[in-house]
C-alpha atoms as a PDB file:
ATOM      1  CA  UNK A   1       3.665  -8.633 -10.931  1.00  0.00           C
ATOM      2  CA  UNK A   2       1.536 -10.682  -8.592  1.00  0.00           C
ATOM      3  CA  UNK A   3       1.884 -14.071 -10.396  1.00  0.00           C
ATOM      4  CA  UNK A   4      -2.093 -15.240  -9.370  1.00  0.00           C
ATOM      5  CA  UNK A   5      -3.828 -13.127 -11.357  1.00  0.00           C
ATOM      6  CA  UNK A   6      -3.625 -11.637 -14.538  1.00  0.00           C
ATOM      7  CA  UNK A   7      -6.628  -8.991 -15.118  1.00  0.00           C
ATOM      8  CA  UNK A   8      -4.573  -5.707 -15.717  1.00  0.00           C
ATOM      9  CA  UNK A   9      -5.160  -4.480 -18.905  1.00  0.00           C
ATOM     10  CA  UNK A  10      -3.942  -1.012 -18.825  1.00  0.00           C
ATOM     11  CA  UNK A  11      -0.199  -0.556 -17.905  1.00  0.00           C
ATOM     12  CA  UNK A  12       1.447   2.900 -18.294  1.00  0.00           C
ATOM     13  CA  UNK A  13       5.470   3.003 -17.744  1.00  0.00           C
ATOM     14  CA  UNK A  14       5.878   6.271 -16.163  1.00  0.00           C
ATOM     15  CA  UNK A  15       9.258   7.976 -15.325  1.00  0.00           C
ATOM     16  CA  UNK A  16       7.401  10.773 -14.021  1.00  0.00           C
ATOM     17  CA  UNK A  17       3.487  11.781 -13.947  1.00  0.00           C
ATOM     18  CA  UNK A  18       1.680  14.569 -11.657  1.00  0.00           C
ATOM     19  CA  UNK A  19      -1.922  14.177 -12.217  1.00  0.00           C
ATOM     20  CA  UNK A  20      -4.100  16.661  -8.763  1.00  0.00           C
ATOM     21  CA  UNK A  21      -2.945  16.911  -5.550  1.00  0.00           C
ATOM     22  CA  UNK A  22      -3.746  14.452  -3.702  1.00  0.00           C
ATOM     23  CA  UNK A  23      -4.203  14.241   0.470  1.00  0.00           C
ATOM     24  CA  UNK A  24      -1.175  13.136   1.504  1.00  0.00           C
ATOM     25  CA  UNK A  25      -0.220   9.468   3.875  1.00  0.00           C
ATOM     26  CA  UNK A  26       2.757   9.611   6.091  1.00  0.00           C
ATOM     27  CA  UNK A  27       5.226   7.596   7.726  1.00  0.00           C
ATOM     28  CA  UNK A  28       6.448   7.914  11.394  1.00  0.00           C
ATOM     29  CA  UNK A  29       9.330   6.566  13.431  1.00  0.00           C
ATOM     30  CA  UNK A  30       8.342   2.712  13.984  1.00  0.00           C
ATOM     31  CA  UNK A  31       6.727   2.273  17.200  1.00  0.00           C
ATOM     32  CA  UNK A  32       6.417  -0.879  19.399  1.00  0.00           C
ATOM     33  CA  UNK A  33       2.546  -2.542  18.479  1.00  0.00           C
ATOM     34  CA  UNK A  34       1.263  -5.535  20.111  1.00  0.00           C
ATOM     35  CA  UNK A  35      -2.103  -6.567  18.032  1.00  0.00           C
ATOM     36  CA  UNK A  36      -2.233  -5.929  14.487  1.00  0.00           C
ATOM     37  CA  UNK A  37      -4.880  -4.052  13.556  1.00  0.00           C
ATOM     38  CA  UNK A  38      -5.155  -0.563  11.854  1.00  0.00           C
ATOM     39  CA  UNK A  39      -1.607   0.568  11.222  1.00  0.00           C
ATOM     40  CA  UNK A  40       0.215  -2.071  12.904  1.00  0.00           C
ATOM     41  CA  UNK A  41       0.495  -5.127  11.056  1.00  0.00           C
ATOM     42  CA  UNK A  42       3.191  -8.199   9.942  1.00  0.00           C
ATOM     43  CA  UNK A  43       5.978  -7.596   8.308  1.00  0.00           C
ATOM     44  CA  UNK A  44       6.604  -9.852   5.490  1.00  0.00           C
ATOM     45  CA  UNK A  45      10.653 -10.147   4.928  1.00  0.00           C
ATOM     46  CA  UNK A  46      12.917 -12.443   2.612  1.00  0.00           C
ATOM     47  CA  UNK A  47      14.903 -13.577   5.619  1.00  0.00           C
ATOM     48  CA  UNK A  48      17.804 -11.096   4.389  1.00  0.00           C
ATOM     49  CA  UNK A  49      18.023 -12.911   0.732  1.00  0.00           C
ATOM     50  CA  UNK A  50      17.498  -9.750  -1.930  1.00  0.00           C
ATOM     51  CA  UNK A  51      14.474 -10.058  -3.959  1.00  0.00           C
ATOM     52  CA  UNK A  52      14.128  -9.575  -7.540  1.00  0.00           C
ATOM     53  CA  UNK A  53      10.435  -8.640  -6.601  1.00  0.00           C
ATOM     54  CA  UNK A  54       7.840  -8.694  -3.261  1.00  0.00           C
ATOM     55  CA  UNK A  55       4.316  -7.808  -4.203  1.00  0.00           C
ATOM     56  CA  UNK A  56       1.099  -8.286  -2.514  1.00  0.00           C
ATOM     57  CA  UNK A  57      -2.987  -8.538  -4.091  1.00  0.00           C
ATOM     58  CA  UNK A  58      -5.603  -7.563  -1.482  1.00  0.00           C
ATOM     59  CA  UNK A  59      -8.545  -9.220  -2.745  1.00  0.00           C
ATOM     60  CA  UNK A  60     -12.222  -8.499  -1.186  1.00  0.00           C
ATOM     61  CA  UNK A  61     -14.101 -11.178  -0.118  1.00  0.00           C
ATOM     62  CA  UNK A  62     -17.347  -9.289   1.677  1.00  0.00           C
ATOM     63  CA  UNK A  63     -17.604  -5.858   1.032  1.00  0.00           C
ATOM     64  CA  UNK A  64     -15.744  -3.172   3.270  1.00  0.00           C
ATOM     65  CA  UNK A  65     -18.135  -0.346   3.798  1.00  0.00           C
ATOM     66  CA  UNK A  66     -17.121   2.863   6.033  1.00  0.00           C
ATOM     67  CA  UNK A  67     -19.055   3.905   9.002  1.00  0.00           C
ATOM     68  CA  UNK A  68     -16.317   7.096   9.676  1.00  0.00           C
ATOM     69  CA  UNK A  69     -13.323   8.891   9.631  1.00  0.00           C
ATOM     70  CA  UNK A  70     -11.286  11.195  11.515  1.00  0.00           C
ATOM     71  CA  UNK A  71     -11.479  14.852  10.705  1.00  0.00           C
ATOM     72  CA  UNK A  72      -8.269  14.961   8.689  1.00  0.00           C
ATOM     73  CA  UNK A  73      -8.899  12.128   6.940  1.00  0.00           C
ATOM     74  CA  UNK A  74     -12.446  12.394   5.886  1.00  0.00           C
ATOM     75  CA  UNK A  75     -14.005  10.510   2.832  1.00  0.00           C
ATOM     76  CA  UNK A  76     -10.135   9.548   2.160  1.00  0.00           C
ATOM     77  CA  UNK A  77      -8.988   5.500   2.743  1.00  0.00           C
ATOM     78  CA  UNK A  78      -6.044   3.870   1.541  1.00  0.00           C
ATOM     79  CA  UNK A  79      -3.945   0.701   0.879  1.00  0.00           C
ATOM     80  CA  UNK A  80      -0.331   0.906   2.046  1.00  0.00           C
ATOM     81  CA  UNK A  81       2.650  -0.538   1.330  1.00  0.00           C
ATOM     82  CA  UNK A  82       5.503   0.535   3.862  1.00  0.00           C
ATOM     83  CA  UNK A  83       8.777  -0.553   4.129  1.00  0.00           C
ATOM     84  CA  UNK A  84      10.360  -0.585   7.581  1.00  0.00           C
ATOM     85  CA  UNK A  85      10.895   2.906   9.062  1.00  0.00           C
ATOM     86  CA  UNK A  86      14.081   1.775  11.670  1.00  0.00           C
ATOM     87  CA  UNK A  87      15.370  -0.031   8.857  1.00  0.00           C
ATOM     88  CA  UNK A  88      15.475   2.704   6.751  1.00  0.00           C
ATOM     89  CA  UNK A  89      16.833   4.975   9.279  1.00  0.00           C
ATOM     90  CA  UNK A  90      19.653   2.506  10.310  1.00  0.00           C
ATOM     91  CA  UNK A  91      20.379   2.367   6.574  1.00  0.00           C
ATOM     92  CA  UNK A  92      21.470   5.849   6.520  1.00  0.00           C
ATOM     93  CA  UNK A  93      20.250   7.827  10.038  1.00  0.00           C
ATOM     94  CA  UNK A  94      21.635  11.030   8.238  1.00  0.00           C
ATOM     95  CA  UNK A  95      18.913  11.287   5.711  1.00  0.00           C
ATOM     96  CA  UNK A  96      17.401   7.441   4.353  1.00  0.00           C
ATOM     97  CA  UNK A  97      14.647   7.317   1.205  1.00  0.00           C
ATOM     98  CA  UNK A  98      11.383   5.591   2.807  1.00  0.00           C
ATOM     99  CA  UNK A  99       9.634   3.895  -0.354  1.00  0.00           C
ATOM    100  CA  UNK A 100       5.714   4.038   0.116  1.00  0.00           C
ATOM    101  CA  UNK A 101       3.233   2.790  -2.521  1.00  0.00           C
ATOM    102  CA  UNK A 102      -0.361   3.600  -1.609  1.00  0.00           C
ATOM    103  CA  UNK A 103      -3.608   3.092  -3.995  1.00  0.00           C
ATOM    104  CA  UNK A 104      -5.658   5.626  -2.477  1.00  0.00           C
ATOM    105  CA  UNK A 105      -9.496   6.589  -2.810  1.00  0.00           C
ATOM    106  CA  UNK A 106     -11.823   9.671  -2.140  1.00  0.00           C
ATOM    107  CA  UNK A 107     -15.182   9.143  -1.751  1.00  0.00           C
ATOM    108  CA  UNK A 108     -17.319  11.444  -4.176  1.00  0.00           C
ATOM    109  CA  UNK A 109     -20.733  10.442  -4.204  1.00  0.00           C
ATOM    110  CA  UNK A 110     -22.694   8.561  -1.194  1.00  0.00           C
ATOM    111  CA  UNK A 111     -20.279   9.162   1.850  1.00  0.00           C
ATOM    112  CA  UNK A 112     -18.779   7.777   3.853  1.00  0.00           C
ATOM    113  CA  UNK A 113     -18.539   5.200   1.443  1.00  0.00           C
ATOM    114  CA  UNK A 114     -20.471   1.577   0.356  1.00  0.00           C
ATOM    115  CA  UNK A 115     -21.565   0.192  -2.384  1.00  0.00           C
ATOM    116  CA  UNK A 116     -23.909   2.948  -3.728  1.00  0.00           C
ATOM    117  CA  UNK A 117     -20.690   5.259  -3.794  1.00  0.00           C
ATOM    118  CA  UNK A 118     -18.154   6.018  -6.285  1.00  0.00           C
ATOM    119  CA  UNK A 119     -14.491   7.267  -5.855  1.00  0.00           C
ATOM    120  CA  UNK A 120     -11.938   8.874  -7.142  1.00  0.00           C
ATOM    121  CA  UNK A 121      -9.063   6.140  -7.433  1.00  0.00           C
ATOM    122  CA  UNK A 122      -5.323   7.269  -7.234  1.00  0.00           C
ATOM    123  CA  UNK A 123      -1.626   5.550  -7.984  1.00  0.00           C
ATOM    124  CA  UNK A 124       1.165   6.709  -5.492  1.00  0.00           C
ATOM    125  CA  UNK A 125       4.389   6.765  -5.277  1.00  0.00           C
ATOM    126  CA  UNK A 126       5.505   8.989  -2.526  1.00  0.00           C
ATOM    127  CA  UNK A 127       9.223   8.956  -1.059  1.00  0.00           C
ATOM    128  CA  UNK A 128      10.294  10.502   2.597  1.00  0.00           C
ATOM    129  CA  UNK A 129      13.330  11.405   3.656  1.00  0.00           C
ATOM    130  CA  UNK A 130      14.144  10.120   7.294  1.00  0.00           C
ATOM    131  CA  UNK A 131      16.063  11.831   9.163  1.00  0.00           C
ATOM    132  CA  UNK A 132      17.186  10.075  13.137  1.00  0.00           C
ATOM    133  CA  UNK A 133      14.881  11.958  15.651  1.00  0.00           C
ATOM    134  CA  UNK A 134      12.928  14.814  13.001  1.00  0.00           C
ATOM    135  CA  UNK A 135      10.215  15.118  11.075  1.00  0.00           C
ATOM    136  CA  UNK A 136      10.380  12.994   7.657  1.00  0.00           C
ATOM    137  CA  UNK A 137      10.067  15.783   4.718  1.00  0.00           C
ATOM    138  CA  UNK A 138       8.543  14.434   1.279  1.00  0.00           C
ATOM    139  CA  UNK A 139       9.993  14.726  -1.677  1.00  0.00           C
ATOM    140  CA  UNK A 140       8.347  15.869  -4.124  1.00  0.00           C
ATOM    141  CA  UNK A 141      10.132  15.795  -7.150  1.00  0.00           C
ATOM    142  CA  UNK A 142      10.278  12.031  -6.457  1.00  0.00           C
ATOM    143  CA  UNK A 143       6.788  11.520  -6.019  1.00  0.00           C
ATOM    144  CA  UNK A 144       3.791  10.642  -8.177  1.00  0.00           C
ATOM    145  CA  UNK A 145       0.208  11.138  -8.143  1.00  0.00           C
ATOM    146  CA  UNK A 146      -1.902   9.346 -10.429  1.00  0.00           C
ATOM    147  CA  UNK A 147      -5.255   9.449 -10.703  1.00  0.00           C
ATOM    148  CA  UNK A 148      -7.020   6.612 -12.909  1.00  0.00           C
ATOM    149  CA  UNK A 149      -9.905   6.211 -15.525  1.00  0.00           C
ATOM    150  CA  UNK A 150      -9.068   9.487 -17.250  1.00  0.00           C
ATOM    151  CA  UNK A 151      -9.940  11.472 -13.714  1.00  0.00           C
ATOM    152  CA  UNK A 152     -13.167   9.751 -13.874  1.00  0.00           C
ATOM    153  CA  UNK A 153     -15.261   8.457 -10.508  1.00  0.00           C
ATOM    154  CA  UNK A 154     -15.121   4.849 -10.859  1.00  0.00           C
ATOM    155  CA  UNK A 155     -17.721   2.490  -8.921  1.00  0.00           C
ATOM    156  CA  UNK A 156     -16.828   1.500  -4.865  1.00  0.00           C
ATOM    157  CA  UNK A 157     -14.101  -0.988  -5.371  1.00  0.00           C
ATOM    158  CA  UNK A 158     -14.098  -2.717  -2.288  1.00  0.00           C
ATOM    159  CA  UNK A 159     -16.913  -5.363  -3.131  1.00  0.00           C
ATOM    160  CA  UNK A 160     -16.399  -9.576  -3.265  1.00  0.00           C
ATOM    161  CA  UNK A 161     -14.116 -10.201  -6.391  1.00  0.00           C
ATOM    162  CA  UNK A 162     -11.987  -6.761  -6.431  1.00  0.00           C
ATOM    163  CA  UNK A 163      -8.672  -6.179  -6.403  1.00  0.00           C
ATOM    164  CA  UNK A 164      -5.585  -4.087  -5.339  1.00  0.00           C
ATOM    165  CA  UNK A 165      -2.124  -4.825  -6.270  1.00  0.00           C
ATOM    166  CA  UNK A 166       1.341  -3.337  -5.502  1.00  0.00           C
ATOM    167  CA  UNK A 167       4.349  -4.823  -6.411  1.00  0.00           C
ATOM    168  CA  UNK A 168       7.980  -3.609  -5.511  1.00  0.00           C
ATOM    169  CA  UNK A 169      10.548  -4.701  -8.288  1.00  0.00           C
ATOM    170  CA  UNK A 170      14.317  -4.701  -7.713  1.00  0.00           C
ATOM    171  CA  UNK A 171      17.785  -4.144  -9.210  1.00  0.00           C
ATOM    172  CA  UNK A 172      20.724  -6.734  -8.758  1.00  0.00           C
ATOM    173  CA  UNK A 173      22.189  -4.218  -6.768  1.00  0.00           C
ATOM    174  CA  UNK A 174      19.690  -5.102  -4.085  1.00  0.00           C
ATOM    175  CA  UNK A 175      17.875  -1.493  -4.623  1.00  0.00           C
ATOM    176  CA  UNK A 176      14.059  -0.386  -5.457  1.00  0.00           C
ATOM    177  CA  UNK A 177      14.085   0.098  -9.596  1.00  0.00           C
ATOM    178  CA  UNK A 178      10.000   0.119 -10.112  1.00  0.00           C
ATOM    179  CA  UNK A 179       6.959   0.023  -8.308  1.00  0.00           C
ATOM    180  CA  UNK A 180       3.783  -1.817  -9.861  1.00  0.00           C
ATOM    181  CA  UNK A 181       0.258  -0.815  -8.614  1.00  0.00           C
ATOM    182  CA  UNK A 182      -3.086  -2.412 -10.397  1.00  0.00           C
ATOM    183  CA  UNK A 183      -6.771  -2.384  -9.507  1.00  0.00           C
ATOM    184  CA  UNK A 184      -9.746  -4.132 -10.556  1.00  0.00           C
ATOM    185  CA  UNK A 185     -13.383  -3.481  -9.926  1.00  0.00           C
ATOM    186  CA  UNK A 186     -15.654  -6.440 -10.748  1.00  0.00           C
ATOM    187  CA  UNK A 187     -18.307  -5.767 -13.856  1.00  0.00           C
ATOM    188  CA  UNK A 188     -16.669  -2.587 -14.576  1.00  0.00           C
ATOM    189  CA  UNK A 189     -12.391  -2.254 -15.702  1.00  0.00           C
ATOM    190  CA  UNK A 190      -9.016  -2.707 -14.654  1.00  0.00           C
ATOM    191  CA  UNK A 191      -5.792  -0.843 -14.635  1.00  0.00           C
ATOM    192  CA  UNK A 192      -2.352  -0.226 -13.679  1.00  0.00           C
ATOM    193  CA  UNK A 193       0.865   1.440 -13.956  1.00  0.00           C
ATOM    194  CA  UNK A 194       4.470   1.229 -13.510  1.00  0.00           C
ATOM    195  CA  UNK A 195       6.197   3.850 -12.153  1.00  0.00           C
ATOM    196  CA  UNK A 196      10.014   4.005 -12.695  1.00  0.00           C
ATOM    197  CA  UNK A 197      11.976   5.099  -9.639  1.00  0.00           C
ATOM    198  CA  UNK A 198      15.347   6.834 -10.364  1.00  0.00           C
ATOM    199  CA  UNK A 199      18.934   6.430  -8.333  1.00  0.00           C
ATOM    200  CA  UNK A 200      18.573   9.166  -6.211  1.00  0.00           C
ATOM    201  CA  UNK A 201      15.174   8.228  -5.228  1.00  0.00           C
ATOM    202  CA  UNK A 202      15.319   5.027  -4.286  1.00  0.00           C
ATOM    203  CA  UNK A 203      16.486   2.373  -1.763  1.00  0.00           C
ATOM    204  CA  UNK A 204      17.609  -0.920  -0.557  1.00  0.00           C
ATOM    205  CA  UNK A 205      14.194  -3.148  -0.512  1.00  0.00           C
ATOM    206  CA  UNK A 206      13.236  -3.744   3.114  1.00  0.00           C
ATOM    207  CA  UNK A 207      10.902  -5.675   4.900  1.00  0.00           C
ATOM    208  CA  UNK A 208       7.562  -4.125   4.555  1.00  0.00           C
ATOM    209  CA  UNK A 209       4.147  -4.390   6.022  1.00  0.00           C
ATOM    210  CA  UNK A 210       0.714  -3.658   4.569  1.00  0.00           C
ATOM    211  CA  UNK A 211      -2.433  -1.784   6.055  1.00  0.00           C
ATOM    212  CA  UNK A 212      -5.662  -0.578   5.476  1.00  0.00           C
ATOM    213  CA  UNK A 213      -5.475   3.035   6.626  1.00  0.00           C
ATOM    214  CA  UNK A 214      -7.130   6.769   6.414  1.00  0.00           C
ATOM    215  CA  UNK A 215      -4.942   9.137   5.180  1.00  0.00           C
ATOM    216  CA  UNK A 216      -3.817  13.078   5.979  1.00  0.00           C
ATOM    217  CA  UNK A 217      -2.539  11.080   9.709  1.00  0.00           C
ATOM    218  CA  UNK A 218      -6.016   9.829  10.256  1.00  0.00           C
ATOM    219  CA  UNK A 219      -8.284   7.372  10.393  1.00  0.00           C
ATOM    220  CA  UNK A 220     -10.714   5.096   8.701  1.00  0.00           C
ATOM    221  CA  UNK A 221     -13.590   2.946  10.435  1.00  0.00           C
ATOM    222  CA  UNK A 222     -15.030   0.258   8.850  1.00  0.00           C
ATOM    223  CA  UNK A 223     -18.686  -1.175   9.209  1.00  0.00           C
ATOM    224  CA  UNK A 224     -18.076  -4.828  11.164  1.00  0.00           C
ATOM    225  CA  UNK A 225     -18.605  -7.641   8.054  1.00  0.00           C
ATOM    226  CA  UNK A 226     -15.939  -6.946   5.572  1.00  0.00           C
ATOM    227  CA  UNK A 227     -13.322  -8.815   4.890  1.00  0.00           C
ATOM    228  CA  UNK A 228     -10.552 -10.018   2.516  1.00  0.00           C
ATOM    229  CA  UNK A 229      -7.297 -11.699   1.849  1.00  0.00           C
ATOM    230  CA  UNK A 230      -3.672  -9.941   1.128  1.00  0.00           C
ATOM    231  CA  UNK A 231      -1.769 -13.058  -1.161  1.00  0.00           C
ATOM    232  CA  UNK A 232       2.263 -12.266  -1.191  1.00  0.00           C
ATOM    233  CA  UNK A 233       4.075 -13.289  -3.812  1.00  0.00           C
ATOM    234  CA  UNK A 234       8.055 -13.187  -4.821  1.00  0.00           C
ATOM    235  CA  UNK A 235      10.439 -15.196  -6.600  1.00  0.00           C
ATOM    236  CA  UNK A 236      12.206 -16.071  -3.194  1.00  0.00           C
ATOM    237  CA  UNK A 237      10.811 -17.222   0.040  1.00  0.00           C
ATOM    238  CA  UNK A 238       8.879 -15.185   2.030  1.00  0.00           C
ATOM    239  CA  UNK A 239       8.009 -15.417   5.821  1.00  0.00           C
ATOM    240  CA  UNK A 240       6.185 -13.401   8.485  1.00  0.00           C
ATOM    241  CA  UNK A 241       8.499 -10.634  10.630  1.00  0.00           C
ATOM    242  CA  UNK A 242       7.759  -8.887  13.806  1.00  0.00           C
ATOM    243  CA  UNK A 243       4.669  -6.847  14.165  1.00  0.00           C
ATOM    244  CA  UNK A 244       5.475  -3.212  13.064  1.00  0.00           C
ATOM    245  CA  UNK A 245       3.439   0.629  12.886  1.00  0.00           C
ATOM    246  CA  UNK A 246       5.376   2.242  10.056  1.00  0.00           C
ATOM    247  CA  UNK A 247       2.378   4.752   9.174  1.00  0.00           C
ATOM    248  CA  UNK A 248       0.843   7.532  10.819  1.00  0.00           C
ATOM    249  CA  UNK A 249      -2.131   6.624   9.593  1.00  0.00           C
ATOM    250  CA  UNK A 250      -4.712   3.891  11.204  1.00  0.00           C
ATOM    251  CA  UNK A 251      -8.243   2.031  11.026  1.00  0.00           C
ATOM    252  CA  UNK A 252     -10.182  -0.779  12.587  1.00  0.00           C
ATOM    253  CA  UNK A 253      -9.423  -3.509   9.952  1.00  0.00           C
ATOM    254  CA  UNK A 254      -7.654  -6.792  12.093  1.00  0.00           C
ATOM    255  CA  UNK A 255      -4.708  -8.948  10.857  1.00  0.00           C
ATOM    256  CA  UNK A 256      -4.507 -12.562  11.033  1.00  0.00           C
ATOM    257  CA  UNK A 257      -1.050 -14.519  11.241  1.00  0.00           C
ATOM    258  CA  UNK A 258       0.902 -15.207   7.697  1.00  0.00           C
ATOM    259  CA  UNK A 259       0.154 -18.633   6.409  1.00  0.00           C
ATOM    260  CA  UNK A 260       1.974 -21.099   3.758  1.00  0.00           C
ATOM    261  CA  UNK A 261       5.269 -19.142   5.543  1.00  0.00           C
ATOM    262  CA  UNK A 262       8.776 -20.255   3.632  1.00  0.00           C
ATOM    263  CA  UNK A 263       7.102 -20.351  -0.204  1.00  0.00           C
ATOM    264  CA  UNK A 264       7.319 -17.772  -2.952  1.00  0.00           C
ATOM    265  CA  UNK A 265       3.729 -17.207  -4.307  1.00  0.00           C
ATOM    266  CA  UNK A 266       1.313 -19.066  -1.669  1.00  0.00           C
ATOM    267  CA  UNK A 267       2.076 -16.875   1.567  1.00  0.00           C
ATOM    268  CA  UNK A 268      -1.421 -15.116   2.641  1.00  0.00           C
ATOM    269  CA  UNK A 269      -2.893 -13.257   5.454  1.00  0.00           C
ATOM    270  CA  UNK A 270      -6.648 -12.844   5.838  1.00  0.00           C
ATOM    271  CA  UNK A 271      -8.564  -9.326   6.927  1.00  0.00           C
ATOM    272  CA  UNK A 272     -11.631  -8.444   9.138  1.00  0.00           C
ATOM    273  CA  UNK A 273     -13.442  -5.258   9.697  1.00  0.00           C
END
């Protein structure tokens, strides 16, 4: 868990939970990006040393409001958490697990979404498998779908002061045993879950980037004004990799450079819409 805050107060171990259907994020084969924005973003990698955890906290400082979506995506955003698509396929080209933890939101009341709105929230666990040169296929019976708060709207979350966390936990055999997600919403609750991931789900842990994104393979565009800060944390070093589209998802939200590069819990990257 994310070692700079401590606010959950709600954690459910879950070997396997299917709560709706949710709109489903994707990955793609890794494509060349040159500014990170949207989709494309960092990497943060241990420099090839295996991690007993890598987590990040997105915390808001000004409020993200939406302005539109794409067709496919509509009233749907999303937090990812993607591992390296060419590193998974290298892994195995003849049929790799790709890892992806997204805390996802639909917009129920006041769209496209501000600070009159409220959303549906969602946990997700969702695992492709890659195969070299087709589509990826998901795998459902790997998979979970969570929705929070009992299935209850819960207020816009993306105000100064909130919270998302996701946090990737690992075996000594260098492979993906648990995947942590929380979320806090100032003046109103907190929660978070932690969803067991069995041996023939799971994976090596690779480096991953994260990304403000629609969902359904669109898009998400944010009013200009918002902004926030993703804070990495592990028990071993962490540093900034190559720049990296791992989603077919996208949105307007701009990366900065990784700071505090070569520590454990004091890496961070700031956000702008």
């Amino acid at each position: 868990m994310m070692a700079r805050k401590s606010k959950i107060i709600t954690i459910l171990t879950l070997t396997f939970i299917m709560m709706l259907t949710m709109v489903v994020t994707s990955t793609k084969v890794a494509m060349a990006c040159t500014s990170p924005v949207g989709g494309c973003n960092y990497e943060f990698t241990t420099n090839g040393v295996t991690p007993s955890y890598v987590g990040v906290q997105s915390e808001i400082t000004n409020t993200m409001t939406v302005e539109s979506y794409t067709s496919s995506s509509t009233n749907w955003l999303s937090l990812q958490y993607n591992p390296d698509v060419s590193l998974v396929l290298q892994s195995n080209p003849f049929g790799g697990n790709w890892i992806q933890a997204v805390i996802a939101y639909y917009v129920v009341t006041n769209p496209p979404g501000g600070p009159l709105s409220t959303v549906y929230a969602y946990f997700v666990l969702q695992v492709w498998n890659l195969w070299l040169g087709l589509d990826a296929t998901l795998n459902s019976a790997c998979s979970v779908n969570y929705v929070i708060n009992n299935g209850n709207p819960i207020p816009w979350p993306l105000i100064p002061g909130g919270w998302q966390a996701i946090t990737y936990y690992v075996g000594s055999n260098g492979e993906v045993s648990s995947v942590y997600e929380g979320l806090y919403v100032p003046g109103y609750g907190s929660w978070g879950i932690s969803i067991s991931i069995s041996s023939s789900c799971t994976n090596h842990w690779f480096r991953s980037n994260v990304v403000w994104a629609g969902a359904n393979g669109g898009s998400v565009t944010f009013y200009s004004g918002g902004s926030g800060v993703f804070y990495y944390c592990s028990n071993v070093d962490l540093y900034q990799g190559p720049l990296a589209d791992n989603t077919a998802e996208s949105s307007n939200v701009i990366y900065t450079q990784m700071y505090n590069q070569g520590t454990t819990c004091s890496m961070y990257q700031d956000f702008q819409t």
